[in-house]
Protein backbone atom coordinates (compact mmCIF):
# COMPACT_ATOMS: atom_id res chain seq x y z
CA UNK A 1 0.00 0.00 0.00
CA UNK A 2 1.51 3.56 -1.29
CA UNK A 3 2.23 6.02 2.31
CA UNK A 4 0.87 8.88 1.95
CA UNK A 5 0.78 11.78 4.08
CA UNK A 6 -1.81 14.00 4.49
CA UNK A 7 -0.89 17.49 4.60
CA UNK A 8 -3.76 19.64 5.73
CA UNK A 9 -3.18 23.23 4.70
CA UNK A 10 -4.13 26.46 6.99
CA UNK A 11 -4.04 29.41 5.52
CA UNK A 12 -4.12 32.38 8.67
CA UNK A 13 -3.86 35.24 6.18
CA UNK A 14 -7.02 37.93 7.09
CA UNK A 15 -8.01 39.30 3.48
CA UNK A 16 -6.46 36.99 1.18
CA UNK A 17 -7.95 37.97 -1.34
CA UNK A 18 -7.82 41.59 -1.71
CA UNK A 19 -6.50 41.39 -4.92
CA UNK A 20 -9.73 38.76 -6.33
CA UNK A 21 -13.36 40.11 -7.29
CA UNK A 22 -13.98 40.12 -3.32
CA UNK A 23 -13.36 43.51 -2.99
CA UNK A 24 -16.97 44.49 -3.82
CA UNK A 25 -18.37 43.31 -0.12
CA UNK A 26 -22.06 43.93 -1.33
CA UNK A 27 -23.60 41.66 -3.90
CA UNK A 28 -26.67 42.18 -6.59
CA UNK A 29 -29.01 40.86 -3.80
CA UNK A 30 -27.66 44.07 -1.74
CA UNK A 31 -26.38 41.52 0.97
CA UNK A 32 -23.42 42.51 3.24
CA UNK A 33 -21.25 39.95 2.26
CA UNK A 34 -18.10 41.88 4.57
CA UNK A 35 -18.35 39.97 7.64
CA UNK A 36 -17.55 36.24 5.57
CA UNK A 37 -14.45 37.89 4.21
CA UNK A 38 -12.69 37.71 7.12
CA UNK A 39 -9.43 35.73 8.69
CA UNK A 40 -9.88 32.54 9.29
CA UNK A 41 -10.64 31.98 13.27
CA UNK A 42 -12.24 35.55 13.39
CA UNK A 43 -16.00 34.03 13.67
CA UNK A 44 -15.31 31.44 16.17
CA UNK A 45 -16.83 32.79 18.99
CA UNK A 46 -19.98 33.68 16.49
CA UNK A 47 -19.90 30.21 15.30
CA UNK A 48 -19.69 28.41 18.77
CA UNK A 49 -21.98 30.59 20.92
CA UNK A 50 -25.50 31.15 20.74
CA UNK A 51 -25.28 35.00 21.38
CA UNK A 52 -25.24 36.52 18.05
CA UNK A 53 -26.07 33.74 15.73
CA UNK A 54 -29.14 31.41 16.43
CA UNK A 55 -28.67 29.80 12.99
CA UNK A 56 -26.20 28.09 11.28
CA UNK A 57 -26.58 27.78 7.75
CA UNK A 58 -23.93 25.59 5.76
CA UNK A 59 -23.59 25.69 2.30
CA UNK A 60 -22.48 22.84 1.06
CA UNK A 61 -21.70 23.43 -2.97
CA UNK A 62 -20.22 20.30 -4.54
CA UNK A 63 -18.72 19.34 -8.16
CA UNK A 64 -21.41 17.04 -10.16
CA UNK A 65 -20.33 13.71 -8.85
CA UNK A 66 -18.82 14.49 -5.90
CA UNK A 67 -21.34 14.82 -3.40
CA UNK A 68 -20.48 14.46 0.44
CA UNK A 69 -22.44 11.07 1.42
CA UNK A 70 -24.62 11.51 3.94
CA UNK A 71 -23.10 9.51 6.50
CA UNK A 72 -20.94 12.11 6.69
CA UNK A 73 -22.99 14.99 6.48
CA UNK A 74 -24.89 13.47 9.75
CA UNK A 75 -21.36 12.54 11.28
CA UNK A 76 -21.27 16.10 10.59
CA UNK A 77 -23.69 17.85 12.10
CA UNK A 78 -23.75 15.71 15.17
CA UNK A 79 -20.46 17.49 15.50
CA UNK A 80 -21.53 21.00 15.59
CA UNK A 81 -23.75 19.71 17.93
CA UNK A 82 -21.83 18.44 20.56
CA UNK A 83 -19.63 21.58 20.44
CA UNK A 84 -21.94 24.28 19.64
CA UNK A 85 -25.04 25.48 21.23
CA UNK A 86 -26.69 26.70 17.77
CA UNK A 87 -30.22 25.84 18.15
CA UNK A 88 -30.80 25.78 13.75
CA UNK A 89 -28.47 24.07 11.89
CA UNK A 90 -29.43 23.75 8.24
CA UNK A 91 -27.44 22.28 5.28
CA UNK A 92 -28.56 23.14 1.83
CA UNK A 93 -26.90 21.61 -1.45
CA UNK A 94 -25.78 23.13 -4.56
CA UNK A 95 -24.39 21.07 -7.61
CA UNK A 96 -21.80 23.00 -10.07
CA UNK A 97 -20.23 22.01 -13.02
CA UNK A 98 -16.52 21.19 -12.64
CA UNK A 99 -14.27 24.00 -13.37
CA UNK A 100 -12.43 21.40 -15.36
CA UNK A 101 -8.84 22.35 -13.96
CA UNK A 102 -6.10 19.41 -12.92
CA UNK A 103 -5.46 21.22 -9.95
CA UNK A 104 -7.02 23.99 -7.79
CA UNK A 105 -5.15 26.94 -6.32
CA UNK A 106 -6.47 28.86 -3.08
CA UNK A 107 -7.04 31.87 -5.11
CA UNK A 108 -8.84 29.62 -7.67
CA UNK A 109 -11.08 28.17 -5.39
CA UNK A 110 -11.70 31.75 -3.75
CA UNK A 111 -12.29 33.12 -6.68
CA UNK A 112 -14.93 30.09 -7.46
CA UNK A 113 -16.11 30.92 -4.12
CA UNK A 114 -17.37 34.57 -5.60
CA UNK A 115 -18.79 33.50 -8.38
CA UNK A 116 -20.78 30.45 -7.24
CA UNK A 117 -22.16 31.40 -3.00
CA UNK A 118 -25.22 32.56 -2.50
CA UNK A 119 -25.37 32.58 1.23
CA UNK A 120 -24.02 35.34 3.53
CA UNK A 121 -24.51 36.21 7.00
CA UNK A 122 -28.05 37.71 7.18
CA UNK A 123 -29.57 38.71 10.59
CA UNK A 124 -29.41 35.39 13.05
CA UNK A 125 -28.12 33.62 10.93
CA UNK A 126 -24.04 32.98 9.95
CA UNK A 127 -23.63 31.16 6.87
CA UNK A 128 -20.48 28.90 6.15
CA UNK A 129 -19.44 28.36 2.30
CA UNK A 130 -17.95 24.51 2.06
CA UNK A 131 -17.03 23.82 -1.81
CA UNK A 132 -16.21 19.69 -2.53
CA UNK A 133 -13.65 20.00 -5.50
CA UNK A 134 -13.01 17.25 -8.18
CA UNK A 135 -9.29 18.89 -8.65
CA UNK A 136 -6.64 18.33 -6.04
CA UNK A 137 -4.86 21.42 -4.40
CA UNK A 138 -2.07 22.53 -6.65
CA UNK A 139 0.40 21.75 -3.79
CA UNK A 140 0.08 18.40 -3.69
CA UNK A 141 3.18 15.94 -5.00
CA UNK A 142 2.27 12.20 -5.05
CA UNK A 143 5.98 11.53 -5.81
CA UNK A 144 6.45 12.46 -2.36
CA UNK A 145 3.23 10.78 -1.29
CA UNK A 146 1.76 14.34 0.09
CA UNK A 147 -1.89 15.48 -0.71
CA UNK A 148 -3.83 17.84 0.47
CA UNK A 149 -7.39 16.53 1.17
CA UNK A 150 -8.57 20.37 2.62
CA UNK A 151 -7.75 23.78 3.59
CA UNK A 152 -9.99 27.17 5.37
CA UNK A 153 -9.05 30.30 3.84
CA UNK A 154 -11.65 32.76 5.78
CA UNK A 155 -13.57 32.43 8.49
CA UNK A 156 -16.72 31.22 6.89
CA UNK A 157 -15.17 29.45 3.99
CA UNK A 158 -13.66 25.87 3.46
CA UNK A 159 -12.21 23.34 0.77
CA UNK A 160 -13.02 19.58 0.54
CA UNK A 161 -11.02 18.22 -1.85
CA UNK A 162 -13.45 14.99 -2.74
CA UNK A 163 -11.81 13.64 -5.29
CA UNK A 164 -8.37 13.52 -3.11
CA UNK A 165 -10.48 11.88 -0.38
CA UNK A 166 -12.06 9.05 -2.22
CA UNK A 167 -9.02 7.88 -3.96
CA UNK A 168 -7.39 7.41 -0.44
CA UNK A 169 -10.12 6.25 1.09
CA UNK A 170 -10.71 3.01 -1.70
CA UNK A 171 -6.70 1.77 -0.91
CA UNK A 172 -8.37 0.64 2.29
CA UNK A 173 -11.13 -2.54 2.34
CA UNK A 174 -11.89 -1.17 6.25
CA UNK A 175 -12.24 2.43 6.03
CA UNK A 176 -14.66 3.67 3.93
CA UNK A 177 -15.17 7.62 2.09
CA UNK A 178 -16.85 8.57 4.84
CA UNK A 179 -14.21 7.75 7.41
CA UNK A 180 -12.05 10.24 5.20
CA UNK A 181 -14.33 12.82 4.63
CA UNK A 182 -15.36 12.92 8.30
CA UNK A 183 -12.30 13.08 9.57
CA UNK A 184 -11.44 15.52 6.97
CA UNK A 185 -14.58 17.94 7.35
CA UNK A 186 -14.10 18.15 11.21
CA UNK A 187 -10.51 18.65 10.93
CA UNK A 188 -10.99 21.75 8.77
CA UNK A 189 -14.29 23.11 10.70
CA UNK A 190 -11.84 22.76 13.93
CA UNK A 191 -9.82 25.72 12.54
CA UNK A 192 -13.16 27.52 11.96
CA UNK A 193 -13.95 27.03 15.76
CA UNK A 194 -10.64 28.90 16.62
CA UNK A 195 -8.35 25.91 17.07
CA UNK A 196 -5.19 25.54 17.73
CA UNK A 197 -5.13 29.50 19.01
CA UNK A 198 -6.64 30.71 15.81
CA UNK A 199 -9.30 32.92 17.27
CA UNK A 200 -9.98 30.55 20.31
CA UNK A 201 -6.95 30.81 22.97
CA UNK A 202 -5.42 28.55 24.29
CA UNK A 203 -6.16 27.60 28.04
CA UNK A 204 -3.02 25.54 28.73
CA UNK A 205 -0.09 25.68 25.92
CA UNK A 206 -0.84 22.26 23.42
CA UNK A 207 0.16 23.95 20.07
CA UNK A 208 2.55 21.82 18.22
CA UNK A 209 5.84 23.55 17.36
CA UNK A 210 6.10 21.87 13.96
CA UNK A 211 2.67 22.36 13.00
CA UNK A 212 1.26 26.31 13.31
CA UNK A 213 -2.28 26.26 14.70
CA UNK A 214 -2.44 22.88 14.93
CA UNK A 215 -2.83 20.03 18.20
CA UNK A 216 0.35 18.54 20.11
CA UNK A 217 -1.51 15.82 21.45
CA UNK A 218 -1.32 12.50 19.98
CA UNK A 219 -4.37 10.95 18.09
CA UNK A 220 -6.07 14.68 18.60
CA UNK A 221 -8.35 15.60 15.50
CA UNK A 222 -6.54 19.27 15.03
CA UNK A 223 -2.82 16.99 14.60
CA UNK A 224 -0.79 19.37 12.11
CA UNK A 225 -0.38 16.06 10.08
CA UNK A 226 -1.93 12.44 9.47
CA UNK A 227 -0.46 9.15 7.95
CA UNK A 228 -2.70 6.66 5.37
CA UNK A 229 -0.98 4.03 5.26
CA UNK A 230 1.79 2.27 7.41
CA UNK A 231 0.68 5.13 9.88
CA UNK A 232 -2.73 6.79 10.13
CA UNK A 233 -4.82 4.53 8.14
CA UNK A 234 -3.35 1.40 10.11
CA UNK A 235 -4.77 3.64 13.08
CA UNK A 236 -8.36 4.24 11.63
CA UNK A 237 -7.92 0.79 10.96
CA UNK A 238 -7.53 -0.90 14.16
CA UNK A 239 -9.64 1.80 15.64
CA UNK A 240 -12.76 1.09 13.76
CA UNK A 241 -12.11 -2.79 14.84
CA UNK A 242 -11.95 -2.05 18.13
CA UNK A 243 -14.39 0.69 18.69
CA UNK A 244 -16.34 0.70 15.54
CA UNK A 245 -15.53 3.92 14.13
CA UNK A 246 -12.55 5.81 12.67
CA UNK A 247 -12.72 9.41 12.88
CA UNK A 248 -10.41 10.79 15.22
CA UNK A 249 -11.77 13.14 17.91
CA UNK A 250 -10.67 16.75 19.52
CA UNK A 251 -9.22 15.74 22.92
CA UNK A 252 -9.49 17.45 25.77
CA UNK A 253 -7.77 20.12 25.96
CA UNK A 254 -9.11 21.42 22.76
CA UNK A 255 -12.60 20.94 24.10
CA UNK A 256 -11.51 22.73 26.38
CA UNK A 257 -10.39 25.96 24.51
CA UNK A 258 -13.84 25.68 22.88
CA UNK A 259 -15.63 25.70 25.68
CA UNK A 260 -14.07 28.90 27.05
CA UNK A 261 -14.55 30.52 24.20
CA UNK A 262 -18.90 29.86 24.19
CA UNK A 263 -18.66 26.54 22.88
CA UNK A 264 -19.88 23.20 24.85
């Protein structure tokens, strides 16, 4: 079985994209769009409290063919459960065409980003743009064995790269797409919610040196870094044989930045 490791990209830059089509905050609809153009981290507290935002609205856009199963997408929402106290928490689903690129930039997917979301914060509700790519990230080198399966670059807006996580997720006959995407989706949302000191502080130091804004603790969800194959994906293996499931989960000490920040 081919090693590779997954490299899960962070981008902490505020306004990325100041140079892209972003720089008009106020679409046709005459919807503030400002407040989802922000650095990544900067809604966490919005995101895991119940104080300014009653609803969460996720828009989930996704490449023809490369819908998020819904395993998943229930994996995934009993996640912003348990660490959120949003009372509403809606998904809605929008197909697109593929851009029909062999790999996908940041700016790229950004710039898809402004050309394709329809949902901005509006009243009590924040809105979260999540875009499932056919393309792989532009970074990745398979020589070396290192993909990228997703990345936040604002604080309302994420990248699933599908096509990545299927392809890892058949070399296995235990763990299945959803394992991947999971493990994948909470990962990313994690840096959404502020972690690893990305908006949400730090109440005792657990930041791993190696890895910026990512978890020192070992088997953590927000680790900088995880193995498929001789490493990680033996893990999620022998995990979901002993315990009957394979997504890694945030361990304490990030639950407990969360929850001293207005999450549970």
């Amino acid at each position: 079985m081919k090693k590779f490791r997954i490299l899960i990209i962070l981008l902490t830059i505020g306004l990325f994209l100041n140079c892209s089509k972003d720089s008009d905050d106020t679409p046709t609809g005459g919807i503030d769009k400002s407040a989802n153009l922000l650095a990544t981290g900067a809604s966490a507290n919005d995101i895991l409290s119940n104080t300014k935002f009653t609803t969460l609205l996720i828009e989930a856009a996704y490449v023809d063919g490369f819908r998020p199963t819904t395993e998943t997408m229930n994996n995934f929402e009993v996640y912003l459960r348990n660490r959120t106290f949003k009372e509403n928490i809606q998904v809605i689903y929008r197909q697109l065409p593929s851009p029909n690129e062999e790999t996908l930039t940041l700016q790229e997917i950004a710039n898809l980003e402004s050309e394709n979301r329809t949902e901005y914060n509006e009243g009590e509700t924040l809105a979260i743009y999540i875009y499932f790519a056919d393309a792989p990230s532009d970074s990745d080198n398979e020589d070396e064995g290192i993909v990228t399966l997703g990345a936040v670059y604002r604080n309302t807006s994420m990248v699933i790269h599908e096509g990545v996580v299927r392809k890892l997720a058949n070399q296995s006959s235990l763990i299945t797409v959803s394992d991947v995407e999971t493990s994948t989706l909470n990962h990313e949302f994690g840096h959404l919610f502020g972690l690893v000191d990305l908006g949400t502080e730090m109440v005792n130091p657990h930041e791993d040196p190696d890895f910026e804004n990512h978890c020192d603790v070992s088997g953590c969800l927000m680790r900088g870094e995880l193995q498929f194959g001789g490493g990680m994906m033996s893990i999620l293996e022998k995990s979901k044989i002993s315990k009957g499931a394979a997504v890694p989960t945030l361990d304490a000490e990030c639950i407990l930045d969360l929850q001293n920040n207005g999450g549970r």
